[in-house]
PDB file of N, CA and C in Angstrom:
ATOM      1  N   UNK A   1      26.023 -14.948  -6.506  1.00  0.00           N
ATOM      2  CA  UNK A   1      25.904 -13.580  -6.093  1.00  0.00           C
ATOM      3  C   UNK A   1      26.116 -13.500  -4.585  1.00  0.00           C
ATOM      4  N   UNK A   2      26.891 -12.471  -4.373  1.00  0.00           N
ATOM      5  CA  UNK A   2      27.141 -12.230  -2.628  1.00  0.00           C
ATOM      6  C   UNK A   2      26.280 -11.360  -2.150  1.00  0.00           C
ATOM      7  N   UNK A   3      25.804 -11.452  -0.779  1.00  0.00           N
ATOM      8  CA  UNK A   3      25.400 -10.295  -0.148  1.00  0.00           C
ATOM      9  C   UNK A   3      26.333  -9.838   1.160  1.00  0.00           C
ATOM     10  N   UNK A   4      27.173  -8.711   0.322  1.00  0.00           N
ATOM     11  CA  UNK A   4      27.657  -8.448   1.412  1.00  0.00           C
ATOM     12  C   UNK A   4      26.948  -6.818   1.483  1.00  0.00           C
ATOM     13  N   UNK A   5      27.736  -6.557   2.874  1.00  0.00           N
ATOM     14  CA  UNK A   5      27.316  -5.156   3.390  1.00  0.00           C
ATOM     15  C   UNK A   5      28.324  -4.068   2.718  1.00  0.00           C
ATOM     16  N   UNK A   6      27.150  -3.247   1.874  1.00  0.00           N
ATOM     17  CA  UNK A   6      28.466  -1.808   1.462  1.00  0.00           C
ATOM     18  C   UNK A   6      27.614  -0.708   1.956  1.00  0.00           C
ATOM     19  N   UNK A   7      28.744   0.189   1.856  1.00  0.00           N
ATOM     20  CA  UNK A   7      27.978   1.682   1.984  1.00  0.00           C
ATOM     21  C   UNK A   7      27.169   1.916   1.374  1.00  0.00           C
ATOM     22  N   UNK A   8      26.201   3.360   1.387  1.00  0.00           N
ATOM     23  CA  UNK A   8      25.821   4.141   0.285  1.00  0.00           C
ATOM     24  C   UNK A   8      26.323   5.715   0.761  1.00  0.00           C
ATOM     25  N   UNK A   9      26.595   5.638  -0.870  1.00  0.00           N
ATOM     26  CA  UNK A   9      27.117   7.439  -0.680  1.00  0.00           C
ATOM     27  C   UNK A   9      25.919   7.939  -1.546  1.00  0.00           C
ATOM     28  N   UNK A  10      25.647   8.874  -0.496  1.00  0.00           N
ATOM     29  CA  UNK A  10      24.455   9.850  -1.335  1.00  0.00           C
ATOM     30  C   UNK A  10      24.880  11.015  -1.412  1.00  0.00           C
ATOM     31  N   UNK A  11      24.191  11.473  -2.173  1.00  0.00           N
ATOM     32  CA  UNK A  11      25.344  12.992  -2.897  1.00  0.00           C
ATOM     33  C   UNK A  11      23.901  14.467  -2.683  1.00  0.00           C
ATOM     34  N   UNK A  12      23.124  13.869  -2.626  1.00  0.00           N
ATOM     35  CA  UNK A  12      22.047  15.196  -2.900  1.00  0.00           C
ATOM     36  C   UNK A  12      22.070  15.886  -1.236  1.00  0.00           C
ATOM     37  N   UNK A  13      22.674  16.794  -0.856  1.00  0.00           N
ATOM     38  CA  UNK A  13      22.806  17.396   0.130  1.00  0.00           C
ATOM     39  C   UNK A  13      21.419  17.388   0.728  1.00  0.00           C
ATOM     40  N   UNK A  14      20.622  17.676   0.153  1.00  0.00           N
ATOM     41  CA  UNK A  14      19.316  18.040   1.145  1.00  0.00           C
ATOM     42  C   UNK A  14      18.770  16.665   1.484  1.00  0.00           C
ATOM     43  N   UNK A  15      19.139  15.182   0.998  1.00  0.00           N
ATOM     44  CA  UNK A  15      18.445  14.616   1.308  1.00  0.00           C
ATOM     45  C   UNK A  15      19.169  13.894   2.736  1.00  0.00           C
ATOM     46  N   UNK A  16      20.885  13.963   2.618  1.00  0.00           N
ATOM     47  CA  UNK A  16      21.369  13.958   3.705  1.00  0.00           C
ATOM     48  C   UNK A  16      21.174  14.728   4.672  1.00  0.00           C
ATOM     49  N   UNK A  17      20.897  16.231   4.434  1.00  0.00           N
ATOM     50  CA  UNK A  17      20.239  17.002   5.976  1.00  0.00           C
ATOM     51  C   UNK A  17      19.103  16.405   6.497  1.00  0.00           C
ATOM     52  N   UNK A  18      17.626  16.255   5.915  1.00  0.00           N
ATOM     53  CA  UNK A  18      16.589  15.311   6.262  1.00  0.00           C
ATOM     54  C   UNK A  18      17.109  14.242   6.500  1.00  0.00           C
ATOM     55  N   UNK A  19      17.936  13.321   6.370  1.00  0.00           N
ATOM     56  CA  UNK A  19      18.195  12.119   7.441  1.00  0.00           C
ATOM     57  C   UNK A  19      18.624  12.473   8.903  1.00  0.00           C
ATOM     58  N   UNK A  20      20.345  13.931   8.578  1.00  0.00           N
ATOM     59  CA  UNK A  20      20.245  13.759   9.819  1.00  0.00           C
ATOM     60  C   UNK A  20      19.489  14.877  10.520  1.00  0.00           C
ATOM     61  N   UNK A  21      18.090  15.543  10.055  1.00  0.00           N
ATOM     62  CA  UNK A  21      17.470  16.055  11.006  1.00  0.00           C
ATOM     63  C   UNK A  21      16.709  15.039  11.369  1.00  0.00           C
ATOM     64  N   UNK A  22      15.814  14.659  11.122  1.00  0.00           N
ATOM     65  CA  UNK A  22      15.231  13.080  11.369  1.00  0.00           C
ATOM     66  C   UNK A  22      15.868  11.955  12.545  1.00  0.00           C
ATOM     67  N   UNK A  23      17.260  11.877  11.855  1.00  0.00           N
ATOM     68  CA  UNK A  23      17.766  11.398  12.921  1.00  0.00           C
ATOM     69  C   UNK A  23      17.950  11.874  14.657  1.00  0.00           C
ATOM     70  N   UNK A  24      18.444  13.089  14.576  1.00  0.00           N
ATOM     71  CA  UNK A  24      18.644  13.925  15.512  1.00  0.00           C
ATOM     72  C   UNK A  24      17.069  14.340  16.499  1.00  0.00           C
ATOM     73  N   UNK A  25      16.053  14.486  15.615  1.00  0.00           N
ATOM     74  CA  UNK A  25      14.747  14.636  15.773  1.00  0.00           C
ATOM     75  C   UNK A  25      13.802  12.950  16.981  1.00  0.00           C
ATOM     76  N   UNK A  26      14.390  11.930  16.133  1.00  0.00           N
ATOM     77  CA  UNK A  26      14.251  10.917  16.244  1.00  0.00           C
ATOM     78  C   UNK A  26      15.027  10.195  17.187  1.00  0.00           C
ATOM     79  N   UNK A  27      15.864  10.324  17.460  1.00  0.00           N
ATOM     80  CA  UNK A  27      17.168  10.020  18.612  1.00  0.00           C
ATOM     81  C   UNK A  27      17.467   8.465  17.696  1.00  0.00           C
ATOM     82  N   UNK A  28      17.523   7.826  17.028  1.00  0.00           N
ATOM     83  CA  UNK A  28      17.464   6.846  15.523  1.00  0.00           C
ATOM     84  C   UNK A  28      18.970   6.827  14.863  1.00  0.00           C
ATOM     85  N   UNK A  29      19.999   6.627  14.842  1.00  0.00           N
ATOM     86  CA  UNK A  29      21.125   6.579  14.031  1.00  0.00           C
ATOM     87  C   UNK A  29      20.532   6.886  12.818  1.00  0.00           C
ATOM     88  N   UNK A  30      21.113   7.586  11.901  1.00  0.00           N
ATOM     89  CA  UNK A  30      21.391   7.893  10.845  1.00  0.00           C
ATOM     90  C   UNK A  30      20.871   6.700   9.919  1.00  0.00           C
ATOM     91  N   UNK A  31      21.614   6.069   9.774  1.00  0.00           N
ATOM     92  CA  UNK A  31      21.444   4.165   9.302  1.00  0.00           C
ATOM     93  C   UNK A  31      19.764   3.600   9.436  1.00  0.00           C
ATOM     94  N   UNK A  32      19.326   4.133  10.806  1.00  0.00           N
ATOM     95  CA  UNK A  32      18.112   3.225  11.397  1.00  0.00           C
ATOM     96  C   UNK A  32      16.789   3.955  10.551  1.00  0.00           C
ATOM     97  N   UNK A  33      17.424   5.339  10.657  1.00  0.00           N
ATOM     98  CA  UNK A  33      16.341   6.270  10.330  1.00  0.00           C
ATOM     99  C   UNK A  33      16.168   6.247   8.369  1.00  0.00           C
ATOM    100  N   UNK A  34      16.969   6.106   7.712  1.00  0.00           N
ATOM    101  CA  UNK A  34      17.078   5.279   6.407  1.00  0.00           C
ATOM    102  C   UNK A  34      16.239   4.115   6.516  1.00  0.00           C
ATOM    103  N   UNK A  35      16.451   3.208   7.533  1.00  0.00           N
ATOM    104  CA  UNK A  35      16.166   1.847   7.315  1.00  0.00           C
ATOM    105  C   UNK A  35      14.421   1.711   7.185  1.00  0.00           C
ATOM    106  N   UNK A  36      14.366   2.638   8.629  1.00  0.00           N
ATOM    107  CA  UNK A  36      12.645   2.531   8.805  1.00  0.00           C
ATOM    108  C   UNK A  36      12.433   3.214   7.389  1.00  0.00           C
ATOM    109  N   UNK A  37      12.802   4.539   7.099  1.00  0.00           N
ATOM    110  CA  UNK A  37      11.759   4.954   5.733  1.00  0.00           C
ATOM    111  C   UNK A  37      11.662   3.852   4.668  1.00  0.00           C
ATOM    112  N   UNK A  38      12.894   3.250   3.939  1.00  0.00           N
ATOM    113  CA  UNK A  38      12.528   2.170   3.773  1.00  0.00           C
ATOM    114  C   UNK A  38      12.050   1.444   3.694  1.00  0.00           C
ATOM    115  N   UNK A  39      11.869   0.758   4.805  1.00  0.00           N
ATOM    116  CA  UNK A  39      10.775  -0.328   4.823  1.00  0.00           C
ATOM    117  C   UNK A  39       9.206   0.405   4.987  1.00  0.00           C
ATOM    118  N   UNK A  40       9.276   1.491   5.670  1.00  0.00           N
ATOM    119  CA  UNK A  40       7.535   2.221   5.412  1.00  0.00           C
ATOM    120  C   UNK A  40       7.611   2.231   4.250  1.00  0.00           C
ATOM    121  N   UNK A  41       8.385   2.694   3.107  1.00  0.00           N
ATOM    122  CA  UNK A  41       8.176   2.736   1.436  1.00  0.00           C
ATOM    123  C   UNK A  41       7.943   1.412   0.635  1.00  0.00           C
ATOM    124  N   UNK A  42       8.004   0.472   1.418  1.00  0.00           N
ATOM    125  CA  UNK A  42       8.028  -0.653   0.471  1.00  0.00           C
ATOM    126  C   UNK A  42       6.442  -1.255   1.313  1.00  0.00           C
ATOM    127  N   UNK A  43       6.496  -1.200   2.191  1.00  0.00           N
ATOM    128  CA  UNK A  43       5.002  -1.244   3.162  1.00  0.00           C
ATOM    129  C   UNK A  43       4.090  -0.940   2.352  1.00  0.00           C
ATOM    130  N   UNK A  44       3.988   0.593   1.795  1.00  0.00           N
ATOM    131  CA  UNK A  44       3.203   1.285   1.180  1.00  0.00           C
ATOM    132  C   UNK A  44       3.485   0.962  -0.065  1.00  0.00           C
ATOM    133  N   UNK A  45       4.173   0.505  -0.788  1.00  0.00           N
ATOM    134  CA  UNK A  45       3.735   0.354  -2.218  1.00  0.00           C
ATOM    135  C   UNK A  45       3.404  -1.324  -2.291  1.00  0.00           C
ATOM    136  N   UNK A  46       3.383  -2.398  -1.230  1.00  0.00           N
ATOM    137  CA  UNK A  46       3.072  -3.439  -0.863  1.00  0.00           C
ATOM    138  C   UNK A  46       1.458  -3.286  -0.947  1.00  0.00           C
ATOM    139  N   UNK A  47       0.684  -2.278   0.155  1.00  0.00           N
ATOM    140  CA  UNK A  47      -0.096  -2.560   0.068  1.00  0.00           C
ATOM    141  C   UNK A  47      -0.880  -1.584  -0.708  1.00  0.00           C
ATOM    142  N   UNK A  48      -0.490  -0.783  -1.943  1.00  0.00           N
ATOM    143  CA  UNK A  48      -0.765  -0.257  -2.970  1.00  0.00           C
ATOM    144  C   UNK A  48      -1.158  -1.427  -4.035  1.00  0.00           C
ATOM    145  N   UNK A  49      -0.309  -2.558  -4.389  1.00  0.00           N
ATOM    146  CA  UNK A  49      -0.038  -3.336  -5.288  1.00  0.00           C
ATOM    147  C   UNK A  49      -0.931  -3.915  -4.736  1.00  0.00           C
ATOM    148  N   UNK A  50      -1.603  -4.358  -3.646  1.00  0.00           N
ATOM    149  CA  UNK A  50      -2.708  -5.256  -3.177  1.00  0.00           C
ATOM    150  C   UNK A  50      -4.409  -4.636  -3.530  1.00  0.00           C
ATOM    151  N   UNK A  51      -4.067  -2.772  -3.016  1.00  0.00           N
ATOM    152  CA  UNK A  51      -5.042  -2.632  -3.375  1.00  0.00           C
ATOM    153  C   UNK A  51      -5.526  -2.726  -5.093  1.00  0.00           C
ATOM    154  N   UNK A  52      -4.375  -2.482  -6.175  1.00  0.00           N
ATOM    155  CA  UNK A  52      -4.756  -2.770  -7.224  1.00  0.00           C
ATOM    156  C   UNK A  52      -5.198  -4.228  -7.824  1.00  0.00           C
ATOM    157  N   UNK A  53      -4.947  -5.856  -7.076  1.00  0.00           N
ATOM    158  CA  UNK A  53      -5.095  -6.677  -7.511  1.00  0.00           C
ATOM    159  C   UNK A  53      -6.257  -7.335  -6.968  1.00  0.00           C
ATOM    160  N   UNK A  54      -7.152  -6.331  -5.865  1.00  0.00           N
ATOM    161  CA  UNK A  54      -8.261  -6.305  -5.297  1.00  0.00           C
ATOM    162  C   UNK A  54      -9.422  -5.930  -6.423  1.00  0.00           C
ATOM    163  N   UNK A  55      -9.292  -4.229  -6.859  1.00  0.00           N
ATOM    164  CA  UNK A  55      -9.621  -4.022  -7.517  1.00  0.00           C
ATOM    165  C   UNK A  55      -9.972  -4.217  -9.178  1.00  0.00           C
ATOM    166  N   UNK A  56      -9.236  -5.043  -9.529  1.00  0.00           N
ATOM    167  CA  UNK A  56      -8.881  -5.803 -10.894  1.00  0.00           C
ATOM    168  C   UNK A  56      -9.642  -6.759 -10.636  1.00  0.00           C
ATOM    169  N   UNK A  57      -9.348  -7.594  -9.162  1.00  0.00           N
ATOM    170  CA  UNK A  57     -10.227  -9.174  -8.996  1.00  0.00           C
ATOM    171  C   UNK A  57     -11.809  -8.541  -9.143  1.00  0.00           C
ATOM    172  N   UNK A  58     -12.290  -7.304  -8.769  1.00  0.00           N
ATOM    173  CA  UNK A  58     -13.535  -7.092  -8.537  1.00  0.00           C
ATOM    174  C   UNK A  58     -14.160  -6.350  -9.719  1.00  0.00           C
ATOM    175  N   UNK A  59     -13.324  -5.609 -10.876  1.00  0.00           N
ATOM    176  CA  UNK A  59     -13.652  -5.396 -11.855  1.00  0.00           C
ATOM    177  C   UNK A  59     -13.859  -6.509 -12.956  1.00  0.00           C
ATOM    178  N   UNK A  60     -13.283  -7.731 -13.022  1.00  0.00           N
ATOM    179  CA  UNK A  60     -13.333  -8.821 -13.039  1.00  0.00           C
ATOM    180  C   UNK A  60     -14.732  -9.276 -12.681  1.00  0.00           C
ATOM    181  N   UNK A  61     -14.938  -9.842 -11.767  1.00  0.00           N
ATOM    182  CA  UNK A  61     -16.247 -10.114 -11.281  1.00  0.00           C
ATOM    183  C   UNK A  61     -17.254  -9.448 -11.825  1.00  0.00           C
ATOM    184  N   UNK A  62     -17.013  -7.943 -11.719  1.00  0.00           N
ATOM    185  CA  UNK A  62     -18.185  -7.396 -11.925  1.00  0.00           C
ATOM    186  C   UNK A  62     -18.712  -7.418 -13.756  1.00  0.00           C
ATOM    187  N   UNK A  63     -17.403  -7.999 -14.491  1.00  0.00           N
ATOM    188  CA  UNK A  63     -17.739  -8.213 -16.213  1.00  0.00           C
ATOM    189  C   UNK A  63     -18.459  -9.023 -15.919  1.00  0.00           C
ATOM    190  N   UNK A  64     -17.790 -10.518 -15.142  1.00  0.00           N
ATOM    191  CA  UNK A  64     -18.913 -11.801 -15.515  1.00  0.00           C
ATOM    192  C   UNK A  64     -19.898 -11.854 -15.014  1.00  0.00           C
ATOM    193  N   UNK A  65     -20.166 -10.967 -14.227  1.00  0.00           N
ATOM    194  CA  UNK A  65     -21.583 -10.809 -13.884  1.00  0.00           C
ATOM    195  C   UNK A  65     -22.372 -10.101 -14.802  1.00  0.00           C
ATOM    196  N   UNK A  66     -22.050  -9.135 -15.221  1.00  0.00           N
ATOM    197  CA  UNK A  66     -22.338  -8.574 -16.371  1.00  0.00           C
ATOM    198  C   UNK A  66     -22.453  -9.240 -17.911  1.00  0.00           C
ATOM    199  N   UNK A  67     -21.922  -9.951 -18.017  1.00  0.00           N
ATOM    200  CA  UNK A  67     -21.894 -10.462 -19.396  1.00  0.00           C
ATOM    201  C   UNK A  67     -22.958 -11.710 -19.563  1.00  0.00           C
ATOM    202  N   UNK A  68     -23.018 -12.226 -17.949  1.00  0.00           N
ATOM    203  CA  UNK A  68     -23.881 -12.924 -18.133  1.00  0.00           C
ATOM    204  C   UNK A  68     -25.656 -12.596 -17.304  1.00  0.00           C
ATOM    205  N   UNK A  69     -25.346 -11.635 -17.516  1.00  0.00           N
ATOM    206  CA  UNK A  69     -26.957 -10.848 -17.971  1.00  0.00           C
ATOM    207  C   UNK A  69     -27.618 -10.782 -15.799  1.00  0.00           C
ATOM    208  N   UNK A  70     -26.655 -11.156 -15.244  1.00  0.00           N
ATOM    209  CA  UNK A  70     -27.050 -11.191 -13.602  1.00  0.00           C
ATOM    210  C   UNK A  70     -27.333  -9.936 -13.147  1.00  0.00           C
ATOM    211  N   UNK A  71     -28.684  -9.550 -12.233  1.00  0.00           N
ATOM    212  CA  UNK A  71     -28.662  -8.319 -11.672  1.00  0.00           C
ATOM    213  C   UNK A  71     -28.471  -8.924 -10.267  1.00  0.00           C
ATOM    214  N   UNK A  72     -28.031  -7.293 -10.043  1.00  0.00           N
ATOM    215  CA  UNK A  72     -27.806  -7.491  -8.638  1.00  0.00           C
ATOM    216  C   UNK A  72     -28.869  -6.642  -7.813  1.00  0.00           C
ATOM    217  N   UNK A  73     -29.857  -6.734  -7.254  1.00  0.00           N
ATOM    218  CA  UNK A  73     -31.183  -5.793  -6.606  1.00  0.00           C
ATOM    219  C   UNK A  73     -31.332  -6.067  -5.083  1.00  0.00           C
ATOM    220  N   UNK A  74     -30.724  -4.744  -4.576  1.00  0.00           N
ATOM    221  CA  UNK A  74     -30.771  -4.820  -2.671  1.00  0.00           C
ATOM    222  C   UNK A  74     -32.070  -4.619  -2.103  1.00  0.00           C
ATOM    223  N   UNK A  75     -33.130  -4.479  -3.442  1.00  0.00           N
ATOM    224  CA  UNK A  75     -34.358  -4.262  -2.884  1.00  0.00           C
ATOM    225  C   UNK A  75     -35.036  -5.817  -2.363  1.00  0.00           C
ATOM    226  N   UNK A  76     -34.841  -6.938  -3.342  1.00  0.00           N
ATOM    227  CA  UNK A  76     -34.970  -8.474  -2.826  1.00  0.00           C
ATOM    228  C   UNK A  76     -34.244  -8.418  -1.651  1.00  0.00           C
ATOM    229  N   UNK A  77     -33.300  -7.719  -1.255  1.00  0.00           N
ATOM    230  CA  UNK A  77     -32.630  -8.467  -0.014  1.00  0.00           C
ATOM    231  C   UNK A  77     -33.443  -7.589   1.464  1.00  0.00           C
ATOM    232  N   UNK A  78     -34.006  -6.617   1.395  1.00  0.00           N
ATOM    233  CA  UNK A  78     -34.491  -6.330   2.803  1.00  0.00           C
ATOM    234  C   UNK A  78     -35.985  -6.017   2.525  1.00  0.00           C
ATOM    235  N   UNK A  79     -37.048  -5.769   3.603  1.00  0.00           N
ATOM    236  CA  UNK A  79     -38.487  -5.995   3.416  1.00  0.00           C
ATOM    237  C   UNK A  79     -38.679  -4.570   3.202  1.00  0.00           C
ATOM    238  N   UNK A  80     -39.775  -4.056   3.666  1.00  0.00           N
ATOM    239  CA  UNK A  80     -39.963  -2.851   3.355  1.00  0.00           C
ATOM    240  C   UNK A  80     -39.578  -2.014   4.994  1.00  0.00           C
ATOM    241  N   UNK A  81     -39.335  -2.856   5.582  1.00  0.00           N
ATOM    242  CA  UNK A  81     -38.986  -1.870   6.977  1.00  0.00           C
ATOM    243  C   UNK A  81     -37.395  -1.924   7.360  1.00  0.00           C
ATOM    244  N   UNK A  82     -36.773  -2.568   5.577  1.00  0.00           N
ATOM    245  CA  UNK A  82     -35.767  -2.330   5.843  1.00  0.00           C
ATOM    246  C   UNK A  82     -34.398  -3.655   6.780  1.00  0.00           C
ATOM    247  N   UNK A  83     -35.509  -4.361   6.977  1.00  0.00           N
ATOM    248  CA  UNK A  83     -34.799  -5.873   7.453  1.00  0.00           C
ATOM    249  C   UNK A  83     -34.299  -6.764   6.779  1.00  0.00           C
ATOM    250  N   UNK A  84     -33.364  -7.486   7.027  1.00  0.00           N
ATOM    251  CA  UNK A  84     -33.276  -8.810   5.696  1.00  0.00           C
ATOM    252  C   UNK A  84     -34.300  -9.566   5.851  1.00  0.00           C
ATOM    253  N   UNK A  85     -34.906 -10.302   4.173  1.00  0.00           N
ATOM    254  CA  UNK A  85     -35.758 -10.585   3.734  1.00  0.00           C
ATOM    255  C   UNK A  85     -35.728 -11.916   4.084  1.00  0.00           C
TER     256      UNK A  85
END
């Protein structure tokens, strides 16, 4: 497989005006101003996909803790004035 460099032709008029207002807005070539959204879009679904494999690891946790009968009580952990114990 090659990687070479091709165009893209985009056809939806409005999404070519938002580049080049953006661009123009941005002082950004046309090209650059594509590039950054881009990579902010993949940024953000990067650390989307993290926050879900966070959440899974900790729903996780929180079965086997559960299944095996463990409480968890923040009242053992500080005294009554509120300090750790």
């Amino acid at each position: 497989m090659y990687n070479l460099p091709m165009g893209i032709n985009i056809k939806r008029s409005d999404v070519c005006e938002a580049i080049r207002d953006a661009s123009q807005l941005s002082g950004h070539t046309q090209t650059d101003v594509v590039g950054i959204a881009v990579m902010r879009y993949l940024e953000d679904f990067d650390q989307e996909s993290r926050k879900e494999e966070a959440q899974q690891l900790l729903d996780t946790l929180w079965a086997s803790i559960d299944s095996k009968g463990i409480t968890l009580d923040t009242d053992e952990l500080y005294d009554a004035q509120g300090l750790p114990a």
